[in-house]
Protein backbone atom coordinates (compact mmCIF):
# COMPACT_ATOMS: atom_id res chain seq x y z
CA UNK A 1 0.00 0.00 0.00
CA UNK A 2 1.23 3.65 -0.98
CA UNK A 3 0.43 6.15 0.89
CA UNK A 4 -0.11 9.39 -0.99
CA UNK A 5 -0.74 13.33 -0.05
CA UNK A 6 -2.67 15.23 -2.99
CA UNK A 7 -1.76 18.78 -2.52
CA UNK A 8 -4.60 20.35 -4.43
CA UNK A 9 -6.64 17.62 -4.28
CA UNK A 10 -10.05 19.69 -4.96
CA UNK A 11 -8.49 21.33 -8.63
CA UNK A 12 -8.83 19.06 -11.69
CA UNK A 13 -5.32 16.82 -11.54
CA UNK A 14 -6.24 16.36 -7.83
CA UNK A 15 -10.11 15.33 -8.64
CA UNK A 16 -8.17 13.37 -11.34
CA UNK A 17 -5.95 11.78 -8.96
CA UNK A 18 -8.46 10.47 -6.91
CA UNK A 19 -9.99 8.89 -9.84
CA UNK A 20 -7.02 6.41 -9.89
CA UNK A 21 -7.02 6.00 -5.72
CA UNK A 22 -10.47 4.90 -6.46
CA UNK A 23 -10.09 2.41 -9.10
CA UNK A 24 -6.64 1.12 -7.46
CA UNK A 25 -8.03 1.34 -3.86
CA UNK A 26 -6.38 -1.84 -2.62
CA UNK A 27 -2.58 -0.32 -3.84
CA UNK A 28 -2.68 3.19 -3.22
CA UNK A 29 -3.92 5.22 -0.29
CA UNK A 30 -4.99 9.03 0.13
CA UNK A 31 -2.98 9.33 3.46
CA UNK A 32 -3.22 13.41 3.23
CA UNK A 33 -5.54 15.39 1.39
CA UNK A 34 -4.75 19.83 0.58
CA UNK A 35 -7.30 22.33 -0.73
CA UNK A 36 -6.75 25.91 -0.75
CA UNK A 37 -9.90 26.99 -0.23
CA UNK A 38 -13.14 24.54 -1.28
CA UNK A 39 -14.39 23.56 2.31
CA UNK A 40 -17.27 21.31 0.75
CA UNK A 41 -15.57 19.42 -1.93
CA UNK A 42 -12.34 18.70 0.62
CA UNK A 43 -14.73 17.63 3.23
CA UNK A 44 -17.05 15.18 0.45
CA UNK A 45 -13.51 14.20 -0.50
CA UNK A 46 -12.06 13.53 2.85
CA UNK A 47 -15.11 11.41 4.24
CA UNK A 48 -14.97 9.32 0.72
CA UNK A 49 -11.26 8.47 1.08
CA UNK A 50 -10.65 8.99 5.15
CA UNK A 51 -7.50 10.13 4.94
CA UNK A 52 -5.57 10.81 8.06
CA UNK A 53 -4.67 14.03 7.68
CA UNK A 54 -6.39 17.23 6.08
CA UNK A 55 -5.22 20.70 5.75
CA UNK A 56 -6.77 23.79 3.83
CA UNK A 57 -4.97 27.08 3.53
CA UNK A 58 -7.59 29.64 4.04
CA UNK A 59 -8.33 29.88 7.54
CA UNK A 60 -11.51 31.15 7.32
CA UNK A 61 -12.82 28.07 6.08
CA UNK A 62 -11.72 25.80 8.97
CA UNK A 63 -15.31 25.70 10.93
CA UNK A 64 -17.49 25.00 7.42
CA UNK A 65 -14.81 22.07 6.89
CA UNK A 66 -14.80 20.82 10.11
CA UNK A 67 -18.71 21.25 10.15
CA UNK A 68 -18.86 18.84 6.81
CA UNK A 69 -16.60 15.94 7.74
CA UNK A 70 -18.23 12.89 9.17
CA UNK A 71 -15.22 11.66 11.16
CA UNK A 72 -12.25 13.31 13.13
CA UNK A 73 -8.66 13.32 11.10
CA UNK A 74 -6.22 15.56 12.10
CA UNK A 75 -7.05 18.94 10.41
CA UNK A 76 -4.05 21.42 9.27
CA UNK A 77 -4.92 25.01 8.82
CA UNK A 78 -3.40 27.78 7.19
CA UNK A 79 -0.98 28.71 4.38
CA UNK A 80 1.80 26.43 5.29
CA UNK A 81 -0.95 23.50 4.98
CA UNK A 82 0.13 22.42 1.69
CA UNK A 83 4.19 22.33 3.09
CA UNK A 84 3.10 19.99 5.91
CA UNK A 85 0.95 17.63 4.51
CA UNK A 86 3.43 17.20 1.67
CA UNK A 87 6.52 16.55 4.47
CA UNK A 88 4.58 13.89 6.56
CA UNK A 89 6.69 11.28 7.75
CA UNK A 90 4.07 8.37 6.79
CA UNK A 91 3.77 9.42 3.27
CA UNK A 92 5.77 7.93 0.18
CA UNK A 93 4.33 10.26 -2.49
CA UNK A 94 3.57 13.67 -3.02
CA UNK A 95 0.79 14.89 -5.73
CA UNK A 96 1.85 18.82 -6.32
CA UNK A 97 -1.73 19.27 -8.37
CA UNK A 98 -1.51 22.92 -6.78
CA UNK A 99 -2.14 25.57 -9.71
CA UNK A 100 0.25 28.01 -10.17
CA UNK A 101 3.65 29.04 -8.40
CA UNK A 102 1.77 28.39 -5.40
CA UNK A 103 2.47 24.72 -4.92
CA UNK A 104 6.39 26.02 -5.44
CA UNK A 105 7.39 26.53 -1.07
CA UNK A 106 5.32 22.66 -0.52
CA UNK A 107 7.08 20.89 -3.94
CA UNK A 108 11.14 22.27 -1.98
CA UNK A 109 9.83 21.37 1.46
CA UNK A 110 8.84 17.25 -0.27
CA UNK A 111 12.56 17.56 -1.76
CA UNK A 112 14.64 18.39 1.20
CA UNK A 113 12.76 15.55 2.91
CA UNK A 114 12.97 13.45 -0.14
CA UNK A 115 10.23 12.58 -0.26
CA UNK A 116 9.01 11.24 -4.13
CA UNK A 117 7.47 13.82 -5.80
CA UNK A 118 4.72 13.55 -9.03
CA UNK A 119 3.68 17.06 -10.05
CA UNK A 120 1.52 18.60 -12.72
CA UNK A 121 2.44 21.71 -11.59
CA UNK A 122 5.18 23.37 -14.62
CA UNK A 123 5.61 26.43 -12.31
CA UNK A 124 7.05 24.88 -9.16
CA UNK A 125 9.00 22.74 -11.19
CA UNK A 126 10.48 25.94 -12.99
CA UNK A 127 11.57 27.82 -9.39
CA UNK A 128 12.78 24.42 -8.00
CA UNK A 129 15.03 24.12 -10.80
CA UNK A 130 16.34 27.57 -10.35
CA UNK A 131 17.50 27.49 -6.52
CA UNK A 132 19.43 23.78 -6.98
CA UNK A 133 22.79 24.12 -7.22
CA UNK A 134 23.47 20.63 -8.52
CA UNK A 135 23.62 20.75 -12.47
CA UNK A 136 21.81 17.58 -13.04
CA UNK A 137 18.08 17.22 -14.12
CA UNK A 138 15.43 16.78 -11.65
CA UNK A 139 14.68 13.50 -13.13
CA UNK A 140 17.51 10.73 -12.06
CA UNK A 141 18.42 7.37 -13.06
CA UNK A 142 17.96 4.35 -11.62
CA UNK A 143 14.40 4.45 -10.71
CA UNK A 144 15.15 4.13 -6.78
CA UNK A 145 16.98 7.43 -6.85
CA UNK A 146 14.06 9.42 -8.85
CA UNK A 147 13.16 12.54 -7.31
CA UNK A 148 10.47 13.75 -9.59
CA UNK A 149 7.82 12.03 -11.71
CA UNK A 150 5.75 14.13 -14.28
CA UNK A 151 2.03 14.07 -14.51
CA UNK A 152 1.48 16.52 -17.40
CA UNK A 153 0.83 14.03 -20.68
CA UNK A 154 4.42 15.81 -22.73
CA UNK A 155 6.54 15.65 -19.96
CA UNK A 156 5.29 11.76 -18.95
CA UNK A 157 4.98 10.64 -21.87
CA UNK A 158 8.89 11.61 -22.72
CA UNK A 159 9.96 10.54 -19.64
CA UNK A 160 8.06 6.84 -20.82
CA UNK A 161 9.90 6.93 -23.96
CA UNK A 162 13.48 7.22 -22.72
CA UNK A 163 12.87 5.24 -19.18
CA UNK A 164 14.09 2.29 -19.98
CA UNK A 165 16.59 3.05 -22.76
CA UNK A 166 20.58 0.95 -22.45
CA UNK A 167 22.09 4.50 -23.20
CA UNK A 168 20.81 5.14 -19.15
CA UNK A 169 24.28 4.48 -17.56
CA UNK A 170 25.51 5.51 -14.08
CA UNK A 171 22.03 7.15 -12.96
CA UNK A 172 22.93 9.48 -16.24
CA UNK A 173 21.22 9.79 -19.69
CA UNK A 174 23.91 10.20 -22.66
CA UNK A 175 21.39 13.01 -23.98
CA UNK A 176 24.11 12.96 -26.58
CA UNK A 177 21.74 10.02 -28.24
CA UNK A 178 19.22 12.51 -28.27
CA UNK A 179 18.41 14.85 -31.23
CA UNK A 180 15.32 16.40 -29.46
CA UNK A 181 11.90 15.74 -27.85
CA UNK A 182 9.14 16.60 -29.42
CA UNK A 183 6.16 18.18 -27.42
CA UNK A 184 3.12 18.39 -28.96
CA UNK A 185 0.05 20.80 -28.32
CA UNK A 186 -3.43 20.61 -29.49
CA UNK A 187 -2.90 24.01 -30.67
CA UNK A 188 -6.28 25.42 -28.39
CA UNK A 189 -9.79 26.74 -29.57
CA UNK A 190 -8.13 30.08 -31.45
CA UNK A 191 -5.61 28.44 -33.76
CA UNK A 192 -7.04 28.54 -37.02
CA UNK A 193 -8.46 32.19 -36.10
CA UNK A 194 -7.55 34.93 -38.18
CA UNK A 195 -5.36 37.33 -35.64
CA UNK A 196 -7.81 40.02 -36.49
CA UNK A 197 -10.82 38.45 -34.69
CA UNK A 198 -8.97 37.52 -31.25
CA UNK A 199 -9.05 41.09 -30.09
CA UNK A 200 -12.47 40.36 -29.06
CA UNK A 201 -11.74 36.83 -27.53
CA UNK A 202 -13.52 36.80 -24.11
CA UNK A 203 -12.92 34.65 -20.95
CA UNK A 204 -16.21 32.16 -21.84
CA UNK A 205 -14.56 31.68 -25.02
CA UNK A 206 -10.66 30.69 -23.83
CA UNK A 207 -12.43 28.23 -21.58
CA UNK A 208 -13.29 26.01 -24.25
CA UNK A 209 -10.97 23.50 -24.74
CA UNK A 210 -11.52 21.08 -27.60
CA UNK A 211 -9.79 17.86 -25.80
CA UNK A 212 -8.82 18.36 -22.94
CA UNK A 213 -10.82 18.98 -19.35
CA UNK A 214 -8.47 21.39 -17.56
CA UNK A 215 -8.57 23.88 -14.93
CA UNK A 216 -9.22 27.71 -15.79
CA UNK A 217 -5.64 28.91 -15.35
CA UNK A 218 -4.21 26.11 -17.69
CA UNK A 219 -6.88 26.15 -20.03
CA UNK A 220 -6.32 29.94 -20.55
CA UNK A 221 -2.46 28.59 -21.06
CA UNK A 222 -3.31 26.43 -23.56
CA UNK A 223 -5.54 28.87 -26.00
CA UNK A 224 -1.96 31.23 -25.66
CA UNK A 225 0.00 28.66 -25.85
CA UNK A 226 2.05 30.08 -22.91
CA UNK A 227 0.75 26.44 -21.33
CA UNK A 228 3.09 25.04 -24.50
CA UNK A 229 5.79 27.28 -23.41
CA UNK A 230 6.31 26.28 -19.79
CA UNK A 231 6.37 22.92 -20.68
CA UNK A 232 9.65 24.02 -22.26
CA UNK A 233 10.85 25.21 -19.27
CA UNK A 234 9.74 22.44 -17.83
CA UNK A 235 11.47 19.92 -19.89
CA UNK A 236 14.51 21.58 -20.26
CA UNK A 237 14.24 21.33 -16.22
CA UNK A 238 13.08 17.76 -16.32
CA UNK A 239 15.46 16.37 -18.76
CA UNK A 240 18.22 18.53 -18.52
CA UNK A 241 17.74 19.66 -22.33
CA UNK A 242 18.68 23.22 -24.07
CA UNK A 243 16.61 25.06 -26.21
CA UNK A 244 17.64 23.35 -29.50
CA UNK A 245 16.80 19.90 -28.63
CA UNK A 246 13.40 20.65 -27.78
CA UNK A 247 10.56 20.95 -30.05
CA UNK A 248 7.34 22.06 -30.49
CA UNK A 249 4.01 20.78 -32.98
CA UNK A 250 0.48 21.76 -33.67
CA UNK A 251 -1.46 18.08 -33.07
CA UNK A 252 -5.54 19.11 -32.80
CA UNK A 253 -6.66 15.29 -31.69
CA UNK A 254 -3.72 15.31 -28.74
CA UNK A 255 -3.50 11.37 -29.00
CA UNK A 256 0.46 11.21 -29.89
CA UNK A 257 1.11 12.96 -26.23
CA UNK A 258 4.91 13.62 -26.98
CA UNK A 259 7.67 11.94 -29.03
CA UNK A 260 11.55 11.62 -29.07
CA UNK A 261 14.11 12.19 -32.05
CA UNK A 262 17.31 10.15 -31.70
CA UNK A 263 20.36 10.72 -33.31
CA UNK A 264 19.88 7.14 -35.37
CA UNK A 265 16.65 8.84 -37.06
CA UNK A 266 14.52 6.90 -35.43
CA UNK A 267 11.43 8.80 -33.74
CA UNK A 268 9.51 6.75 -30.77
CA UNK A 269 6.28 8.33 -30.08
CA UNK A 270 3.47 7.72 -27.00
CA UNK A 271 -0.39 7.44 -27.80
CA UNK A 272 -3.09 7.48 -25.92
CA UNK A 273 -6.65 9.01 -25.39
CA UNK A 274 -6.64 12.39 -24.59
CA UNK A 275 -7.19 11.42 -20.72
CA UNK A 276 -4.94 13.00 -17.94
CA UNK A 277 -5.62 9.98 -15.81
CA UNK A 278 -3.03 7.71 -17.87
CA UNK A 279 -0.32 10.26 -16.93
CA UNK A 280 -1.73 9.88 -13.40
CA UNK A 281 -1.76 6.65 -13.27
CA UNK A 282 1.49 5.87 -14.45
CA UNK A 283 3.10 8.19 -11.51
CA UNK A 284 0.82 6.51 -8.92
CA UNK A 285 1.85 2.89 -10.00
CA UNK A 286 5.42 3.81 -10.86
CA UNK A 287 7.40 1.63 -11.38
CA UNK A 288 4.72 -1.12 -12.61
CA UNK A 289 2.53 -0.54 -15.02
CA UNK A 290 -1.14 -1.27 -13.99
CA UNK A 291 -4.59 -2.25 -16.02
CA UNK A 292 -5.95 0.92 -17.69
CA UNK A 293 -9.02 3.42 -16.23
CA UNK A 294 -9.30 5.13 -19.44
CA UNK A 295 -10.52 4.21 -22.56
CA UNK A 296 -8.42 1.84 -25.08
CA UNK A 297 -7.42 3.87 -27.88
CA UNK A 298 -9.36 2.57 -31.67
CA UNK A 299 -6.93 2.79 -34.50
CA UNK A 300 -9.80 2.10 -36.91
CA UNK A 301 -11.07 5.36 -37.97
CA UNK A 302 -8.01 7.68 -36.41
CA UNK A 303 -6.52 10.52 -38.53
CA UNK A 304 -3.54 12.50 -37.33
CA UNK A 305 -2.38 15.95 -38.24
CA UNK A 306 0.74 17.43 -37.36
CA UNK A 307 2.53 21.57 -38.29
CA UNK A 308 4.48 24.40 -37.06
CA UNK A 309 3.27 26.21 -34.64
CA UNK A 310 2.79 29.79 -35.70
CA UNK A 311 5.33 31.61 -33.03
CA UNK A 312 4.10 35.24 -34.70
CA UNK A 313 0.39 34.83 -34.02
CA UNK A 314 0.99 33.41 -30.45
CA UNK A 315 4.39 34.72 -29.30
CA UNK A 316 4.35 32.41 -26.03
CA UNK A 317 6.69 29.51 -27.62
CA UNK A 318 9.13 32.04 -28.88
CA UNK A 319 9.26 34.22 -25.92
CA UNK A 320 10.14 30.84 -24.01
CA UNK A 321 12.45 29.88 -25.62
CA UNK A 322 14.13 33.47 -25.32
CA UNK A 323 13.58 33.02 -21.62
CA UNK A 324 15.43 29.35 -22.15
CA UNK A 325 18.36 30.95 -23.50
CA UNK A 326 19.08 32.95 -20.83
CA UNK A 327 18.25 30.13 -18.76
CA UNK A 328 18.79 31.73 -15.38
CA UNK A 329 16.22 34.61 -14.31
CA UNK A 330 13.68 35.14 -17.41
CA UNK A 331 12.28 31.87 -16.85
CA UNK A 332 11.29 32.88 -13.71
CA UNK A 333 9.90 36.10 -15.22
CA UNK A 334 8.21 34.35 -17.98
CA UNK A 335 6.22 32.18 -15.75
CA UNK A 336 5.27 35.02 -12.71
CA UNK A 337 4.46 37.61 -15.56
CA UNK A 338 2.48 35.21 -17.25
CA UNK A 339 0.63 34.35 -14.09
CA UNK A 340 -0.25 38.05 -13.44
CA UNK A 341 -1.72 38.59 -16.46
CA UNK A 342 -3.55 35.49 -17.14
CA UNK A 343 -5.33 37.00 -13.30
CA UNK A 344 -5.94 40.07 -15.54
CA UNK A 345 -7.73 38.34 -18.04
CA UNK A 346 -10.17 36.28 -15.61
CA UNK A 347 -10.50 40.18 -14.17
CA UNK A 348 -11.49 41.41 -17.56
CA UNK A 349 -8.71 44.08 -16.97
CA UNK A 350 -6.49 43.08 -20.06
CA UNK A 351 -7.41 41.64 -23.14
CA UNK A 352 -6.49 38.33 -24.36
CA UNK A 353 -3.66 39.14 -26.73
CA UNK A 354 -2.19 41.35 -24.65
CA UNK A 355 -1.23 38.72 -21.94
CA UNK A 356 1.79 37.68 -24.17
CA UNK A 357 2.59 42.09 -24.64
CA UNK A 358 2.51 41.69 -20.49
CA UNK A 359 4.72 38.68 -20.46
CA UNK A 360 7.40 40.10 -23.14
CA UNK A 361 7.37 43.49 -21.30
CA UNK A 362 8.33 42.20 -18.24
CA UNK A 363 11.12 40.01 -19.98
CA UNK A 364 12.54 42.92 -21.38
CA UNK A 365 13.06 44.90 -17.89
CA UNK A 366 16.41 45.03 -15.58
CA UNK A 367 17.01 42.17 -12.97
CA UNK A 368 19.43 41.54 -10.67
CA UNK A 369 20.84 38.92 -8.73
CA UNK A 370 23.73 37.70 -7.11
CA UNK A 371 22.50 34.32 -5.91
CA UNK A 372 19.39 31.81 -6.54
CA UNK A 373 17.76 31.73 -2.99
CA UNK A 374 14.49 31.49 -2.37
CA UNK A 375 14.11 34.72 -1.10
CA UNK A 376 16.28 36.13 -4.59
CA UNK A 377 13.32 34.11 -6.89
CA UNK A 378 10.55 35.43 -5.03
CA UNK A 379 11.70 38.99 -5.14
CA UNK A 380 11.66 38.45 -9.23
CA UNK A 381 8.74 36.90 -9.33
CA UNK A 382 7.29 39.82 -6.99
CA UNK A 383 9.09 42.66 -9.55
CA UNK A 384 7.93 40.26 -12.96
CA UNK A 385 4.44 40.68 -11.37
CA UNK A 386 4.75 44.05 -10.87
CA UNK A 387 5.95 44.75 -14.79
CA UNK A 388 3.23 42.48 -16.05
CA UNK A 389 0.33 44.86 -14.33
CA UNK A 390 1.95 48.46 -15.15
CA UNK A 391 2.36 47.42 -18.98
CA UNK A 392 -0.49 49.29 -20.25
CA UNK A 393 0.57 52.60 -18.52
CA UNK A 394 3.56 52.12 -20.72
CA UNK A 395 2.35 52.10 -23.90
């Protein structure tokens, strides 16, 4: 039996999550459930699974919670809720489904305890990265010394392709085998929209995804494409890659979920439905693989598409891989800007092209800093935020 802590277990990954605990109740075990805020859901949640420990960050919402739950775990309350319900002794994996650079203080906290760590979150993944002084990739090799799994369908589906592979030697990938990984992205609900016509766009319409069920901030992502553009970040992070061996492609049905180029020419690719419980799954079982929850894939009527993505019309993959180069403080700036003025958006206080004018206006201001702390990445992150909100003044 695993026992698990979901750190944002009412959001769409965690609801997702739970899923899998359901259907693979008699190997896995919600030990610790997180919420920020969602009293009633946590609570139906909590007396569904028992878990023995629950914590929500906003305090006000301790007596409504408390009021809901039909037995008596051990309640954690406030904003450090997420950090210790992540760091419990008892538990051997740690969900980060937090949204945002939120889940970023909780995912550090799981590390220094080493605790295993499967996150969906790009963000947190992005600042860990940036305060580690060790050079290598967050992912290691063998599997007993992995530190983080990935839930988002690219980054898992790369990390299936290459687990496994005989050039993994001495807890190292020779990345020298690799030409480049391929992420793909469905390309959102405004791709084939004339530029002209998504001044208008409003925050009804970027929540349409055509394939995939997402939460609101990574649904907005995804019709930039700035969700395209962390996972860039992200994989450079993951994988230890640089910005030319990672690639990006327009696939609308989001059933190839990533592939990988090797330097032979051959090209392995994953496939699956367009269902984020396969990802889930795969961390939750890790290292076995166990019988499917979604549905089996039907190759008899499938067509699949594949093109550039058009960088001019959504500036998000170019901008990160500008941040990439740098590879030191803009990707920090690229993900807290974008965060700011995504907030904007929901607000109706920015329009939806000019979250990427935001993002590249921050990029383009003066940072400094001597050292990666944590305390150094939140003060960027605090100044990115800053620049993201003052852009229209400027112009």
């Amino acid at each position: 039996m695993k026992n698990i802590s979901v750190l944002g277990s009412t959001g769409s990954i965690g609801k997702q999550t739970l899923d899998v605990i359901r259907a693979k109740g008699n190997r896995l075990k919600a030990y610790a459930l997180c919420a920020d805020s969602n009293a009633a859901l946590l609570a139906e949640q909590a007396n569904e699974f028992m878990p023995k420990v629950v914590g929500i960050a906003n305090g006000e919402k301790y007596s409504e919670l408390k009021e809901k739950l039909s037995y008596s775990p051990e309640i954690i309350v406030g904003k450090n809720a997420a950090c210790d319900c992540g760091g419990l002794d008892e538990v051997d994996l740690v969900i980060n489904a937090v949204s945002g650079v939120a889940g970023f203080e909780a995912i550090a906290l799981a590390r220094w305890k080493r605790k295993l760590i499967a996150s969906a979150n790009k963000e947190s993944l992005i600042y860990l990265k940036s305060i580690l002084t060790n050079p290598q990739p967050l992912i290691h090799w063998p599997c007993g010394d992995l530190a983080i799994l990935p839930i988002d369908s690219e980054q898992s589906a790369i990390f299936q392709l290459i687990e496994g592979d005989p050039d993994i030697e001495n807890n190292m990938l020779d990345r020298n085998k690799i030409e480049s990984i391929i992420l793909t992205a469905s390309g959102g609900p405004f791709y084939n929209m004339p530029i002209e016509k998504m001044c208008d766009i409003t925050v009804e319409d970027a929540l349409k995804h055509p394939t995939w069920n997402m939460g609101k901030k990574i649904t907005i992502d995804s019709a930039t494409l700035f969700n395209k553009g962390l996972e860039i970040l992200e994989a450079a992070c993951l994988f230890g890659l640089k910005h030319d061996k990672i690639e990006v492609v327009i696939h609308p049905q989001s059933v190839v979920h990533s592939m990988v180029r090797f330097t032979d020419g051959n090209v392995k690719a994953l496939m699956s439905v367009p269902d984020m419980r396969g990802a889930i799954q795969y961390a939750l079982t890790y290292p076995r693989r166990r019988r499917r929850i979604i549905d089996r894939l039907d190759f008899s009527n499938l067509n699949l598409s594949f093109s550039a993505p058009d960088c001019e019309k959504f500036p998000a993959i170019r901008l990160a891989y500008d941040a990439l180069r740098e590879g030191r403080i803009l990707p920090i700036v690229y993900t807290a800007a974008n965060e700011a003025a995504v907030e904007l958006f929901v607000k109706n206080q920015t329009g939806f092209l000019d979250i990427s004018k935001r993002v590249e206006y921050a990029m383009n201001k003066t940072y400094t800093c001597k050292s990666m702390t944590i305390d150094a990445i939140m003060n960027i992150d605090r100044l990115a935020r800053i620049y993201a909100t003052e852009w229209r003044d400027s112009v």
